[in-house]
N, C-alpha and C. Protein backbone atom coordinates (compact mmCIF):
# COMPACT_ATOMS: atom_id res chain seq x y z
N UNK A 1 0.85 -1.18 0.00
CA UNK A 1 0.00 0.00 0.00
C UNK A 1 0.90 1.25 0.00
N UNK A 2 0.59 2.24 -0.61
CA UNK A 2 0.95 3.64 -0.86
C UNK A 2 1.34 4.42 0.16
N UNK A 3 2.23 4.84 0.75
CA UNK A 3 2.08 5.62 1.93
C UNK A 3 1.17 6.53 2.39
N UNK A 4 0.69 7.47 0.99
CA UNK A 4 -0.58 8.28 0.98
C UNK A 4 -1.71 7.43 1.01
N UNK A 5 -1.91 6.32 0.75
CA UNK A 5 -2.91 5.39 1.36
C UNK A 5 -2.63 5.23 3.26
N UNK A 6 -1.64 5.00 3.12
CA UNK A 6 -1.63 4.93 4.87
C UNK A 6 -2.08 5.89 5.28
N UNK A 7 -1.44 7.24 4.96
CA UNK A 7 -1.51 8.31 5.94
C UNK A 7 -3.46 8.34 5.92
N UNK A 8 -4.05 8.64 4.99
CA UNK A 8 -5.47 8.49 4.63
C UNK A 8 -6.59 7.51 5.37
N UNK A 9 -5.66 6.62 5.78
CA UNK A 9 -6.51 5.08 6.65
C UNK A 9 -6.08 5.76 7.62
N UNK A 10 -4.91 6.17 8.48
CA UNK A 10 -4.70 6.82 9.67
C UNK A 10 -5.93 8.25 10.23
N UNK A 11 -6.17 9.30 9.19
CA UNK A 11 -6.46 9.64 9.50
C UNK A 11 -8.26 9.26 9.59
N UNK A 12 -8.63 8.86 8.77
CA UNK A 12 -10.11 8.07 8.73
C UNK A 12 -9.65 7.07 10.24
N UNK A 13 -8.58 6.75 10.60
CA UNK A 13 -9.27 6.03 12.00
C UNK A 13 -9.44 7.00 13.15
N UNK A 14 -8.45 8.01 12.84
CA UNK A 14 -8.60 9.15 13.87
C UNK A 14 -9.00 10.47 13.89
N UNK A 15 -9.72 10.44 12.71
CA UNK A 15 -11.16 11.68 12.80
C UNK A 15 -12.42 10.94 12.10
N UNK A 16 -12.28 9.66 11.92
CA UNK A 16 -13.54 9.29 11.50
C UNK A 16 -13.97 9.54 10.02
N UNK A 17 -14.59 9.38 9.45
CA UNK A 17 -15.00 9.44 8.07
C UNK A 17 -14.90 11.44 7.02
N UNK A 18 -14.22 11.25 6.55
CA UNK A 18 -14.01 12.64 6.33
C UNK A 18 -15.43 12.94 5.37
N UNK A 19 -15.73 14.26 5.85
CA UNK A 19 -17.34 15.14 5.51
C UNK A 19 -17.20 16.01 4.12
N UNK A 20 -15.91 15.83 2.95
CA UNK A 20 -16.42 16.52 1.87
C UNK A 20 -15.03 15.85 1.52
N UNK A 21 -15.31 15.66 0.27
CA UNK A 21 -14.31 15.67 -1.30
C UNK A 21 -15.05 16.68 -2.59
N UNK A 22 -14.41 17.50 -2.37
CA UNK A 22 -14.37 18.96 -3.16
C UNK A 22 -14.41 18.24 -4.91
N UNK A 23 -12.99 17.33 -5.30
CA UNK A 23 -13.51 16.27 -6.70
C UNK A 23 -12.93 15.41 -6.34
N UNK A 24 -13.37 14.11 -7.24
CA UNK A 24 -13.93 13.62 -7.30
C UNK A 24 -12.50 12.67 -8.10
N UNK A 25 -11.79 13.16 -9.13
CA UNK A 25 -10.82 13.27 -9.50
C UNK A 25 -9.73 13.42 -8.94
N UNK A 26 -9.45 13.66 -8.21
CA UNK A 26 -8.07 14.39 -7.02
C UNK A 26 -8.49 13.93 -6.09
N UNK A 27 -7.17 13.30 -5.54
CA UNK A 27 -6.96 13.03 -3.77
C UNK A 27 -7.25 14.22 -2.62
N UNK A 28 -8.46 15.00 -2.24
CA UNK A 28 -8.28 15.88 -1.70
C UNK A 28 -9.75 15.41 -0.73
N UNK A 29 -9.02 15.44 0.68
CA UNK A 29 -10.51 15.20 1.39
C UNK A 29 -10.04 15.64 2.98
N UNK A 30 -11.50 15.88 2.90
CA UNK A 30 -11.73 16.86 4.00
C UNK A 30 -12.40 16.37 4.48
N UNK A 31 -11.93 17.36 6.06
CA UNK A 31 -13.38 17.21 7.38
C UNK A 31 -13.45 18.35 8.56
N UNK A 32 -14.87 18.44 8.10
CA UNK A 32 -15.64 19.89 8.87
C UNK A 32 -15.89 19.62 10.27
N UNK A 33 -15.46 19.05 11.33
CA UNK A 33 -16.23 18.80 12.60
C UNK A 33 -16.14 19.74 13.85
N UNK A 34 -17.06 19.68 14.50
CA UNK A 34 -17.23 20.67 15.73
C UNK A 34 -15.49 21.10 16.46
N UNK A 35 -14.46 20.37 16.33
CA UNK A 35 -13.27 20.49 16.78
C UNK A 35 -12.37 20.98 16.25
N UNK A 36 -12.96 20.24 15.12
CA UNK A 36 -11.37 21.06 13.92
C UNK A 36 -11.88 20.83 12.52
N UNK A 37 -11.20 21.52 11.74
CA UNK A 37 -11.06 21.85 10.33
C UNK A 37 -9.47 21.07 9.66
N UNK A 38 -9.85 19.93 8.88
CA UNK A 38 -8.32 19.54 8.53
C UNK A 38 -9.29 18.97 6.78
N UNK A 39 -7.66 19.26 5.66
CA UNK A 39 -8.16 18.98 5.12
C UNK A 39 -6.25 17.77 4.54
N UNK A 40 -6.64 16.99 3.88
CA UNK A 40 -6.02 16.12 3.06
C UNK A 40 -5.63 16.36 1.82
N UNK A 41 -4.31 16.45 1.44
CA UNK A 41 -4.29 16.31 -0.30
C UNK A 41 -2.74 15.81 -0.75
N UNK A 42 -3.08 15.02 -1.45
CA UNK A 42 -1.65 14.44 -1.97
C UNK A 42 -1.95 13.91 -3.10
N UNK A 43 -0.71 13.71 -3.97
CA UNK A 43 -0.32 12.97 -5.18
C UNK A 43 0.11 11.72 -4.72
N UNK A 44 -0.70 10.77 -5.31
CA UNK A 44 -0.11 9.53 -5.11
C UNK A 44 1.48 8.67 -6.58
N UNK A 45 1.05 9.32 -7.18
CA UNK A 45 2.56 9.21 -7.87
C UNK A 45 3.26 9.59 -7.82
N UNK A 46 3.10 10.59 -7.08
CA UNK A 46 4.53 11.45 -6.44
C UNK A 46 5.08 11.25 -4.99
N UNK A 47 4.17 10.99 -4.60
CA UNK A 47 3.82 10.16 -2.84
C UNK A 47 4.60 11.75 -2.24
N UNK A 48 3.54 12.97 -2.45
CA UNK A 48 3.73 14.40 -1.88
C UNK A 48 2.41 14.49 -1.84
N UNK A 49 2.52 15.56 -0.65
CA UNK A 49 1.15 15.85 0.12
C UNK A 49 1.57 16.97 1.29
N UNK A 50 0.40 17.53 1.71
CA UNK A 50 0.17 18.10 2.96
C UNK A 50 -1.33 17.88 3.44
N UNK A 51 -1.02 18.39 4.94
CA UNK A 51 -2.28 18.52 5.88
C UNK A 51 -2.58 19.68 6.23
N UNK A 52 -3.83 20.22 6.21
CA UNK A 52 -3.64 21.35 6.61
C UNK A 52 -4.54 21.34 7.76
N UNK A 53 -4.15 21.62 9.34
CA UNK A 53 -4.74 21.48 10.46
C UNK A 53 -5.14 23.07 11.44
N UNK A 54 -6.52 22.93 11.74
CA UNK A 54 -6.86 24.18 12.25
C UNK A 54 -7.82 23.67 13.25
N UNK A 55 -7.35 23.62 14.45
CA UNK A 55 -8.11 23.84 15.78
C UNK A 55 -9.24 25.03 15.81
N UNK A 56 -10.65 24.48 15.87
CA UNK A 56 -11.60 25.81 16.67
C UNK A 56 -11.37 26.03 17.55
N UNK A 57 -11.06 25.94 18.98
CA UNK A 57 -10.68 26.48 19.69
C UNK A 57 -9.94 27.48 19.46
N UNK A 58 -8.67 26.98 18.75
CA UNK A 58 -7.86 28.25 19.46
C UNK A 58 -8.21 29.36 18.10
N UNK A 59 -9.14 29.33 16.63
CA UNK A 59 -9.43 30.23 16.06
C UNK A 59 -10.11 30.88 16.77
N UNK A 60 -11.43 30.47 17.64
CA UNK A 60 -12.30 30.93 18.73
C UNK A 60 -11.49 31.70 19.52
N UNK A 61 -10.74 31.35 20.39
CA UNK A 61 -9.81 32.56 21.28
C UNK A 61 -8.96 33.57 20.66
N UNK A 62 -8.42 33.21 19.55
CA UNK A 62 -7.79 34.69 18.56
C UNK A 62 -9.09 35.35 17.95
N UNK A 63 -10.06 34.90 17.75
CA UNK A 63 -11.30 35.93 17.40
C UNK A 63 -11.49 36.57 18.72
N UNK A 64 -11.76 36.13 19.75
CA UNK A 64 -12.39 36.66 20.70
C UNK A 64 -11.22 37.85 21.39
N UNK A 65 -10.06 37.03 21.47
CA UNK A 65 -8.97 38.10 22.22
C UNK A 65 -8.09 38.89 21.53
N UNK A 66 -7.84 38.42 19.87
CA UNK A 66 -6.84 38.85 19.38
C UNK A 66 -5.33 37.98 19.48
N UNK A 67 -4.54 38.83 18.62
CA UNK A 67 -3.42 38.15 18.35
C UNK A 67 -2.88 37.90 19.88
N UNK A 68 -2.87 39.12 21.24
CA UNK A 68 -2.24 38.76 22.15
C UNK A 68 -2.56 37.64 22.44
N UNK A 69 -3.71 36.47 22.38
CA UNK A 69 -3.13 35.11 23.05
C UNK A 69 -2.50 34.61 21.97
N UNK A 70 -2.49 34.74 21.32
CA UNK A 70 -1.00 33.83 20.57
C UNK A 70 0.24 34.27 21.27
N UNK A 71 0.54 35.50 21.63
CA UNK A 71 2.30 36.19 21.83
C UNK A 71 2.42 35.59 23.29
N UNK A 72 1.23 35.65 23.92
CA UNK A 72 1.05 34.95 25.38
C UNK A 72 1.68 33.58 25.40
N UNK A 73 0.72 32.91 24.80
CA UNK A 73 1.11 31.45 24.70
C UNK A 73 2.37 31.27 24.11
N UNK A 74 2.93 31.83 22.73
CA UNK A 74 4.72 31.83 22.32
C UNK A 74 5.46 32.10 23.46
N UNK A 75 5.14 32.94 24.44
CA UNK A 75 5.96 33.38 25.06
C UNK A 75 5.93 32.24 26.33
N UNK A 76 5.11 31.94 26.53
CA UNK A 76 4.94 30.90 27.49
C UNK A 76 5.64 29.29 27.08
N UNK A 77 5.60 29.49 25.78
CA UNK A 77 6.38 27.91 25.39
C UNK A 77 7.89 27.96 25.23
N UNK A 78 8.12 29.41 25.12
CA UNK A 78 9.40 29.70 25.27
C UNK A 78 10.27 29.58 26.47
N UNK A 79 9.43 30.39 27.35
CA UNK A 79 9.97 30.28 28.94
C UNK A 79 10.07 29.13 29.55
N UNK A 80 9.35 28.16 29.20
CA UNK A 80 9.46 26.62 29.66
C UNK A 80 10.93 25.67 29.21
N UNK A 81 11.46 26.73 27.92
CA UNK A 81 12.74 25.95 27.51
C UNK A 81 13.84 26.98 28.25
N UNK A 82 13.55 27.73 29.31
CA UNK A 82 14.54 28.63 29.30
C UNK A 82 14.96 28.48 30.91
């Protein structure tokens, strides 16, 4: 099996059945759920791809507060190595 087949069975076991393929034609699949926004796309003859991963939550807290909780939190993951 394809590695982009793996990665694809991985993620169908760990978000469950993905909620849109945009075509139909192309490896590109997605999923809309209450938690997160991720979508799938790769070439399988090229065995290249990305993921693209977006937490609601934390879009929810940069809407609500702004960029400062991001510089908060950088700064906080920083100080933990320091």
């Amino acid at each position: 099996m394809a590695d982009a087949y793996k990665i694809l069975d991985y993620f169908l076991k760990a978000f469950g059945p993905f909620t849109g393929r945009p075509n139909a034609y192309a490896d590109i699949y997605n999923w809309d759920t209450t938690a997160l926004n991720l979508s799938l796309r790769y070439q399988v003859k090229t065995e290249m791809g990305v993921a693209v991963f977006s937490n609601k939550n934390l879009e929810n807290a940069i809407a609500a507060n702004g960029p400062s909780v991001l510089v908060k939190d950088v700064y906080q993951s920083f100080s933990v190595l320091y």
